[in-house]
N, C-alpha and C. Protein backbone atom coordinates (compact mmCIF):
# COMPACT_ATOMS: atom_id res chain seq x y z
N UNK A 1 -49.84 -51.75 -23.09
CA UNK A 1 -50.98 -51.89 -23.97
C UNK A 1 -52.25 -51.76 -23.13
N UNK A 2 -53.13 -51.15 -23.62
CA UNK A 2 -54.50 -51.01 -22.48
C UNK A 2 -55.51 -51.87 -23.14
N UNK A 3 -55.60 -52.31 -24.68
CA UNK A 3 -56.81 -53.10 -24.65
C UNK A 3 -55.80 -54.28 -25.48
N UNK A 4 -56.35 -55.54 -25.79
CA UNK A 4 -54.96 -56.54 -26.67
C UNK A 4 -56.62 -57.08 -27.76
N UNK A 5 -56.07 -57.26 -28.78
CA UNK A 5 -57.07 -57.91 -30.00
C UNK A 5 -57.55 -58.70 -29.09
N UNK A 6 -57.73 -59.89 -28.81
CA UNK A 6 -58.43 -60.34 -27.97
C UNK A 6 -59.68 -60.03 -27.25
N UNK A 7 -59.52 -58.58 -26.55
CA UNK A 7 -59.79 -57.79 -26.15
C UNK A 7 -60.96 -57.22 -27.22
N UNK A 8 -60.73 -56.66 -27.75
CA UNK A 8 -61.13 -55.81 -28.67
C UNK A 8 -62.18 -56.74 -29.51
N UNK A 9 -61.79 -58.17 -29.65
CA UNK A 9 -63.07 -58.77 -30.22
C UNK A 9 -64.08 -59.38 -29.57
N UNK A 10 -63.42 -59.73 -28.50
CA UNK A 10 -64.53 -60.37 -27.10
C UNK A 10 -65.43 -58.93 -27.31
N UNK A 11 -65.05 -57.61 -27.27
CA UNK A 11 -66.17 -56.68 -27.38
C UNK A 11 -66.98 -56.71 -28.43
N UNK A 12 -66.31 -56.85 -29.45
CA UNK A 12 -67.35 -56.81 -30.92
C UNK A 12 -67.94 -57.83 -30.47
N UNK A 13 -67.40 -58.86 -30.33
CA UNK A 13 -68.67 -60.44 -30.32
C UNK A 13 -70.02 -60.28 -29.95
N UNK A 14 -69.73 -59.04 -28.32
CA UNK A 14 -70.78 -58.60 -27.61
C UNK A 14 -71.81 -57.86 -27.80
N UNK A 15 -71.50 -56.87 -29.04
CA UNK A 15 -72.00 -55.81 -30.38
C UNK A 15 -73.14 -56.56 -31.66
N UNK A 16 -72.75 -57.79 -31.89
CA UNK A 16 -72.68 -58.28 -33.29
C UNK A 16 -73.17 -59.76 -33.41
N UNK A 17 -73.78 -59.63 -34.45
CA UNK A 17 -74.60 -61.23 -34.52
C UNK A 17 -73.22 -61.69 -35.59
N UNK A 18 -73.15 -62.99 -34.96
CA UNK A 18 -72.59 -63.92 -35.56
C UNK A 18 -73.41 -65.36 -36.34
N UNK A 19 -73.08 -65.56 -37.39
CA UNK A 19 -74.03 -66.72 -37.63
C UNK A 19 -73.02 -67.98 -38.02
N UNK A 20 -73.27 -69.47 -38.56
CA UNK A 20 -72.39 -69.70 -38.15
C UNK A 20 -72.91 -70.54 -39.56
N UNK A 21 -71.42 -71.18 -40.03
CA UNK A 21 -71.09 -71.59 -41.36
C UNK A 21 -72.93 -72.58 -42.33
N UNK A 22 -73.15 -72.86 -41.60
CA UNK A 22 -73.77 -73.58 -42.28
C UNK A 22 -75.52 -72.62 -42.25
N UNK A 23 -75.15 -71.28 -41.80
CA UNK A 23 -76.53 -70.47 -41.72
C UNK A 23 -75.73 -69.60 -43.17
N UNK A 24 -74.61 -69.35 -42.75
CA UNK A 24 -74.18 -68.53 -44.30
C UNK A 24 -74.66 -69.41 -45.40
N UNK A 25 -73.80 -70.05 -45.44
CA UNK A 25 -74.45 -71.11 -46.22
C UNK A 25 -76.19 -71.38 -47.40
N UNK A 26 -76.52 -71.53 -46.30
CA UNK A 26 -77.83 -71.44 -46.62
C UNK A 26 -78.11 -69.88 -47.27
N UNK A 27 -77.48 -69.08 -47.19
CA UNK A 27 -77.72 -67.41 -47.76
C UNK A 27 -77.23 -67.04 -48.71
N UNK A 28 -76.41 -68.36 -49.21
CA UNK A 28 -75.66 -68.21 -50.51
C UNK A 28 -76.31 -67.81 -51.37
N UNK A 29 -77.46 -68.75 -52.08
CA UNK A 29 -78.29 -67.66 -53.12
C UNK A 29 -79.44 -66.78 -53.09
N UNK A 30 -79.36 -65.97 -51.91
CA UNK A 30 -80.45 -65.21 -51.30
C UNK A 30 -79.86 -63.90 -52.19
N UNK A 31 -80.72 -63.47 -53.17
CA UNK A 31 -80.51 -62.18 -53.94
C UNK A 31 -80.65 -61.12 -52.61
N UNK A 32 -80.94 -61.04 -51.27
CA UNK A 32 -80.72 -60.01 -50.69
C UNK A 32 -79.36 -59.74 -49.64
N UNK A 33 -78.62 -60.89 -49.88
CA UNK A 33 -77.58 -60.88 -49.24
C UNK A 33 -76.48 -60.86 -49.88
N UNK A 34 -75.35 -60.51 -49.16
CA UNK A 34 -73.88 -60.72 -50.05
C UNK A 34 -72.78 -60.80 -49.16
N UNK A 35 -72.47 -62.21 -49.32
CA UNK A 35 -71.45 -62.58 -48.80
C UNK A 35 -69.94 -61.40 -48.80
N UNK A 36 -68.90 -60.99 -48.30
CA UNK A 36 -68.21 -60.10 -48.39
C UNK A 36 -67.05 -60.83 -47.86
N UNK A 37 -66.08 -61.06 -48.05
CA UNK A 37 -64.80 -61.55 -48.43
C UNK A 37 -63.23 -60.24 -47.48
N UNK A 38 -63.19 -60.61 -46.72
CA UNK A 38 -62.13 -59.07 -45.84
C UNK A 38 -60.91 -59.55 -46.12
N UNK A 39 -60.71 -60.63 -46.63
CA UNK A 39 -59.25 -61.02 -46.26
C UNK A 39 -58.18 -60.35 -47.56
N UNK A 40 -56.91 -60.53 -47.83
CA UNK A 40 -56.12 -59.94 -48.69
C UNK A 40 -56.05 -60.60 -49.43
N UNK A 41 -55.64 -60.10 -50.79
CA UNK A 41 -55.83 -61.01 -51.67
C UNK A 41 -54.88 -61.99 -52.14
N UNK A 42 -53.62 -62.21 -51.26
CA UNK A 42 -53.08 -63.11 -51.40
C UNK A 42 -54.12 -64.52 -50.56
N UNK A 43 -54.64 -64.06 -49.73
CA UNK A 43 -54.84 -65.31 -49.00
C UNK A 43 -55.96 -65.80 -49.90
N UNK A 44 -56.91 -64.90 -50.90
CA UNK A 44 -57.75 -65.57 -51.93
C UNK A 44 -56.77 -66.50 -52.59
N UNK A 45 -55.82 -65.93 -52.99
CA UNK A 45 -55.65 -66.39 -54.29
C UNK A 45 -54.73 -67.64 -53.79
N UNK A 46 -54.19 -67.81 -52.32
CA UNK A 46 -53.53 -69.32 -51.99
C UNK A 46 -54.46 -70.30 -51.55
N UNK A 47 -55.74 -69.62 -50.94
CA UNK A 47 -56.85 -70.82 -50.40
C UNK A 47 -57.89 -70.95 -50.91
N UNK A 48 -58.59 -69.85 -52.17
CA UNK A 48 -59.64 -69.57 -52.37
C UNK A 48 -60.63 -69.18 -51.53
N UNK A 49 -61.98 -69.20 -52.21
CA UNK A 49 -62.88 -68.37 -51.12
C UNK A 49 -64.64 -68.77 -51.57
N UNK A 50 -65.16 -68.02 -50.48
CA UNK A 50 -66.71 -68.68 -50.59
C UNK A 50 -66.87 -68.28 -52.01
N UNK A 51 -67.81 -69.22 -52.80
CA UNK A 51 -68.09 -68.83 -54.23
C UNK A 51 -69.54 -67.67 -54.01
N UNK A 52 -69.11 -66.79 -54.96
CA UNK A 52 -69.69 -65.99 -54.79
C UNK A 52 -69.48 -64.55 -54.29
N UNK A 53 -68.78 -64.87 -53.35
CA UNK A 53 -68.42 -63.55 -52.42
C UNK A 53 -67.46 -62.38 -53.16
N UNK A 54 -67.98 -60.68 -52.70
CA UNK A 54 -67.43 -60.10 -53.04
C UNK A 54 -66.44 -59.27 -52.63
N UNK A 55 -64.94 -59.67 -52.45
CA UNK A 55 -63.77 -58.87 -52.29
C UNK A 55 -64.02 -57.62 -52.04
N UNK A 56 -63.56 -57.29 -50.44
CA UNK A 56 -63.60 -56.03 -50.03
C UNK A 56 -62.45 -56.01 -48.92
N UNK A 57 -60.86 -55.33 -49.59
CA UNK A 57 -59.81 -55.53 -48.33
C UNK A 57 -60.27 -55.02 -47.30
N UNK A 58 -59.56 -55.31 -46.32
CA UNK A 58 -60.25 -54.91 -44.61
C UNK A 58 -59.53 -53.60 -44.57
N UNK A 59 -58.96 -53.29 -45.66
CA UNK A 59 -58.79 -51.79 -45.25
C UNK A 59 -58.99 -50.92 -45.79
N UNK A 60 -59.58 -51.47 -46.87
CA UNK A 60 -61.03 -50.54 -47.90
C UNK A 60 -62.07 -50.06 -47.51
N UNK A 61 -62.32 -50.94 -46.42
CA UNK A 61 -63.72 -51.13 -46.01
C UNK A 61 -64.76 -49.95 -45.41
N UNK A 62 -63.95 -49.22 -44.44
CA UNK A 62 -64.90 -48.10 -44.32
C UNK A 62 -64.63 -47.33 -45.31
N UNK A 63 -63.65 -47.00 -46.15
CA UNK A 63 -63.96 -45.88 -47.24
C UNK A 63 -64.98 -46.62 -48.51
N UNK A 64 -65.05 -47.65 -48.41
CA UNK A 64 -65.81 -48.42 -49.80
C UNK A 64 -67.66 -48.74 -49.10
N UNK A 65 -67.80 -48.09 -47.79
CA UNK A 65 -68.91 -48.68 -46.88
C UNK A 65 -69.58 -46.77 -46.87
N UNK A 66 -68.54 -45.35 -46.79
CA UNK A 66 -69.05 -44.41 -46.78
C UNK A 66 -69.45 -43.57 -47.95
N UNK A 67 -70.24 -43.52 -48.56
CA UNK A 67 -71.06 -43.02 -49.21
C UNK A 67 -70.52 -41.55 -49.79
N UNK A 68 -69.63 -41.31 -48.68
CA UNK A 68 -69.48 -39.90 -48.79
C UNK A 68 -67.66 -39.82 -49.51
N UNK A 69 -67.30 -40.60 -49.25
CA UNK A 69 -66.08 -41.55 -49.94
C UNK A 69 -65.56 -41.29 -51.23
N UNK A 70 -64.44 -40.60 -51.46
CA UNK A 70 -64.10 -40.80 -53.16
C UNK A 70 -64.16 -42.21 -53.58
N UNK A 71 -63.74 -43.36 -52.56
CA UNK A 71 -63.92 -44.74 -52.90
C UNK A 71 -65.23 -45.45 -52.99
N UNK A 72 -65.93 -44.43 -52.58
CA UNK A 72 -67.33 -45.54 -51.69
C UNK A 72 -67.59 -46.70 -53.53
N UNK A 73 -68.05 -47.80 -52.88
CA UNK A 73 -68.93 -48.66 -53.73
C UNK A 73 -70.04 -48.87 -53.97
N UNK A 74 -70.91 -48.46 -54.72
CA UNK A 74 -72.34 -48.47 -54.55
C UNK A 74 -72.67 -49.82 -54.26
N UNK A 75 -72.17 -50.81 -54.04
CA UNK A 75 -72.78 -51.84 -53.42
C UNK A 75 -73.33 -51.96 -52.08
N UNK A 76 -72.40 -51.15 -51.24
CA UNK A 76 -72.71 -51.28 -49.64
C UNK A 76 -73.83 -50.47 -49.64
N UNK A 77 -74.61 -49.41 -50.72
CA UNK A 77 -75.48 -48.56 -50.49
C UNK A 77 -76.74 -49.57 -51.02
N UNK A 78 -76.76 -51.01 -51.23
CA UNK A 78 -77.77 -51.35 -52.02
C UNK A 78 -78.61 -51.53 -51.27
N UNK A 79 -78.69 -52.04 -49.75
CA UNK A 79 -79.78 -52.20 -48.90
C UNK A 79 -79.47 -53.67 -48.93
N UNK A 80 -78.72 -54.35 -49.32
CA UNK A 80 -78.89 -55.85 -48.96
C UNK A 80 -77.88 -56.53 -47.16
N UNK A 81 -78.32 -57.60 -47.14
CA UNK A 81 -77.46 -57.68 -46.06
C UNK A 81 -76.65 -58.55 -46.23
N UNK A 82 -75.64 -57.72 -45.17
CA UNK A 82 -73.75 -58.37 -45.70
C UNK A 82 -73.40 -59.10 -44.58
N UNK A 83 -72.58 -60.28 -45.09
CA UNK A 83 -72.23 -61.19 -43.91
C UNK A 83 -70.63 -61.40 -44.50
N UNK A 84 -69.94 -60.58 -43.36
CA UNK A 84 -68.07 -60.79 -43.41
C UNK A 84 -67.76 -62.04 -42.68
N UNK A 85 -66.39 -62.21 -43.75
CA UNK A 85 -65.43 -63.33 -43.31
C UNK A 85 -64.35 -62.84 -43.77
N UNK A 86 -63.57 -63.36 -42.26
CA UNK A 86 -62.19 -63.06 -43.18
C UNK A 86 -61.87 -65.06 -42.69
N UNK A 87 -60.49 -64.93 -41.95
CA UNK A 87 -59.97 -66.22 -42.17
C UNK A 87 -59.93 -66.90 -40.92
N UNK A 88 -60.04 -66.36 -39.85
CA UNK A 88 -60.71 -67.21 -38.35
C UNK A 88 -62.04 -66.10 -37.71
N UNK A 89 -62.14 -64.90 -38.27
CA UNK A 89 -63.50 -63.90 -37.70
C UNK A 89 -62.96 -63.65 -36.74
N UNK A 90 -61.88 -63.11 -37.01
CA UNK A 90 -61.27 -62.20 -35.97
C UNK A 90 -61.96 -60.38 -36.83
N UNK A 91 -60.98 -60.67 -37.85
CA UNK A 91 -61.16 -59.09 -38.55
C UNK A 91 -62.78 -58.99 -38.95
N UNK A 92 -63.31 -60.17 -39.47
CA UNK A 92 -65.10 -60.00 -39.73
C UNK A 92 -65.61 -59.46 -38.56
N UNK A 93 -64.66 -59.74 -37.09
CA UNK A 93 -66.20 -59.23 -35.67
C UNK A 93 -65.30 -57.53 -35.71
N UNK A 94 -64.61 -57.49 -35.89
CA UNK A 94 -64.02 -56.12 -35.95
C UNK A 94 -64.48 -54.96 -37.06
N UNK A 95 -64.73 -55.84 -38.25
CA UNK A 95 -65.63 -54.88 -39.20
C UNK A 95 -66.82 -54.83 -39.62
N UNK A 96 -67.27 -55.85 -38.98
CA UNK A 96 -68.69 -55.93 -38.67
C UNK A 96 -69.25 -55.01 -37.37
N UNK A 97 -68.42 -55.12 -36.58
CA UNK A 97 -68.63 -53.94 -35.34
C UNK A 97 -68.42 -52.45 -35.82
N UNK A 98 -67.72 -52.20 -36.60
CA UNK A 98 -67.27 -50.86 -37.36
C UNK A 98 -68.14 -50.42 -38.36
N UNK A 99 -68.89 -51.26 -39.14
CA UNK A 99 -69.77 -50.86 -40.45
C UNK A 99 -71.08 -50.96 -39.69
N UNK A 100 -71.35 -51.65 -38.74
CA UNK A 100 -72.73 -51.42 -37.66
C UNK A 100 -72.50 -50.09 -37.04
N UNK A 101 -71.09 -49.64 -36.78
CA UNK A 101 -71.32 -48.33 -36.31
C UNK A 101 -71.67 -47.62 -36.98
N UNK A 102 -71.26 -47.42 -38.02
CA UNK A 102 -71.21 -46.36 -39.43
C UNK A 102 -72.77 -46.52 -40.01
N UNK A 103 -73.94 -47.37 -39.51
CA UNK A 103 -74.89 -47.57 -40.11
C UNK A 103 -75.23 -47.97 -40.83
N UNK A 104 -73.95 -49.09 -41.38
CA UNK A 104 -74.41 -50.01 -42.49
C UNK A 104 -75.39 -51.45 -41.47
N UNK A 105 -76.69 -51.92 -42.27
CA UNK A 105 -77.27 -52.58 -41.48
C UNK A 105 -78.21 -53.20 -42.68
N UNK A 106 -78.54 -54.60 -42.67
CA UNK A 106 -78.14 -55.24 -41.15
C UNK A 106 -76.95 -55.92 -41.86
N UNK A 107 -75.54 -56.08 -40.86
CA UNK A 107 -74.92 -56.33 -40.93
C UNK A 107 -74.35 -57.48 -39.94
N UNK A 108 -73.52 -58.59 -40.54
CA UNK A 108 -73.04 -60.08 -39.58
C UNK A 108 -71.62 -60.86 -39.79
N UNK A 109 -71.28 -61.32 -38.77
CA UNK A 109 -70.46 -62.11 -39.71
C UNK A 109 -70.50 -63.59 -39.69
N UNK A 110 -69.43 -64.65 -40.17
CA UNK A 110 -69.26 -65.79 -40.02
C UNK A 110 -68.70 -66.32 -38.83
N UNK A 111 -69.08 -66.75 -37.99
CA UNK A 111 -67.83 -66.99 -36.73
C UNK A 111 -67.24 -68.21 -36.80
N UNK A 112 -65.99 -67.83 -36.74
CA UNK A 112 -64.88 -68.81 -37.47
C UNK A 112 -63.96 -68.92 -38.38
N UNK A 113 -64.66 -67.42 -39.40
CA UNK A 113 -64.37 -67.29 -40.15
C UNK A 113 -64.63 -68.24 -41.75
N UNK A 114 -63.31 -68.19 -42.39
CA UNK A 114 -63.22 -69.33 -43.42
C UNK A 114 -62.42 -70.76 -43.27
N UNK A 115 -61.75 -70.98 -42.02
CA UNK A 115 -61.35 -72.00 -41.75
C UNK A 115 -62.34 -72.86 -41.18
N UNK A 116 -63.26 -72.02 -40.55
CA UNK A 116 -64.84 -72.78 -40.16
C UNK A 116 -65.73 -73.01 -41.48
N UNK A 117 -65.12 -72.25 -42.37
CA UNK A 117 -66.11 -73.11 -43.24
C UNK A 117 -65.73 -74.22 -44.17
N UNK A 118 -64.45 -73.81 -44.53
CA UNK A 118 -63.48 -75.20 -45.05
C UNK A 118 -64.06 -76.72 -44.21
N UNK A 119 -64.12 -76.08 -42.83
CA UNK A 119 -64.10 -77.48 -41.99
C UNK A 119 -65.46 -78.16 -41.99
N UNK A 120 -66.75 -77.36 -42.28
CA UNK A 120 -67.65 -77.67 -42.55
C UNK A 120 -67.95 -78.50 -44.18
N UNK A 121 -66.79 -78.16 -44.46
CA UNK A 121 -66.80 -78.95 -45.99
C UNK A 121 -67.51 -78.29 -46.94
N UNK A 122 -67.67 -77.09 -47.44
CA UNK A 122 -68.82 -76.67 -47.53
C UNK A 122 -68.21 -75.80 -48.51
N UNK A 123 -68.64 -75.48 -50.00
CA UNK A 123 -68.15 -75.47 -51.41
C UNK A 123 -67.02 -74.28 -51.19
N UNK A 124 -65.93 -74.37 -52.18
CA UNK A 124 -65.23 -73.27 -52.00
C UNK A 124 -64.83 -72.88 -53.77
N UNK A 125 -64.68 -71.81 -54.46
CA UNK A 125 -63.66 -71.76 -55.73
C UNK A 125 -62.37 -71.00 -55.62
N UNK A 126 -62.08 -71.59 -56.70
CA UNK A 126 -60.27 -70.72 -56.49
C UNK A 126 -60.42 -69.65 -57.08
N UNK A 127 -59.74 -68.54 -56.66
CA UNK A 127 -58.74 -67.44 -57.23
C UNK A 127 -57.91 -67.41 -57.87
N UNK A 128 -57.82 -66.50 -59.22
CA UNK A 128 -56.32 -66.60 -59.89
C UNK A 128 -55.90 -65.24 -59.67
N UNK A 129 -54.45 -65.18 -59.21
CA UNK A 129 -53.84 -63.72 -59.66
C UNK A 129 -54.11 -63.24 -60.83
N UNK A 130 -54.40 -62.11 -60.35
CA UNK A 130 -54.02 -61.03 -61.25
C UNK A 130 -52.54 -61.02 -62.01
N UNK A 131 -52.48 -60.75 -63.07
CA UNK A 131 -51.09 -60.46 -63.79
C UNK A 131 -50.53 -58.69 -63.89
């Protein structure tokens, strides 16, 4: 192996502003921001997730982030700024480093993820499956 995840996020970290649960937080009802949600949707729907946030799998993400995209979402084109989490900010510093490449901006994530924010105590709602 030449680089190990580890690896690979110690670099993003080095790329990428991280902010940290209780700055998200505070951005919750900022009409220019939007929380963004990476994780799968099983793990919504067993732990729930920041209220508010909008579901984007981590492997949607650059086709739902390019414009040029049969998938793209006109959301990532709105100009607001996005702050990822997935479930420790491993995959948020990884696609936060990836959608900063691609020129989505300004772009951040949570560091810690969502287990940092659980631990902060700090509101969460549930998910229901889909049927």
């Amino acid at each position: 192996m030449k680089i190990s995840v580890k690896q690979l996020v110690a670099q993003a970290d080095q790329q990428i502003e991280a902010i940290d649960p209780q700055q998200a937080y505070g951005l919750l009802n900022d009409a220019n921001c939007q929380i963004v949600d990476l994780r799968d949707i099983r793990e919504l729907t067993r732990d729930g997730k920041i209220p508010g946030a909008y579901h984007a799998p981590r492997g949607m993400l650059e086709f739902w982030i390019d414009p040029d995209s049969p998938y793209h979402k006109p959301l990532f084109a709105s100009g607001k700024r996005f702050i990822f989490y997935c479930s420790k900010g491993w995959r948020s510093a990884l696609s936060t480093q990836t959608a900063q490449n691609m020129g989505l901006t300004p772009v951040c994530h949570i560091q810690g993820g969502y287990e940092a924010w659980k631990a902060a105590n700090l509101p969460v709602e549930a998910v229901t499956a889909k049927s």
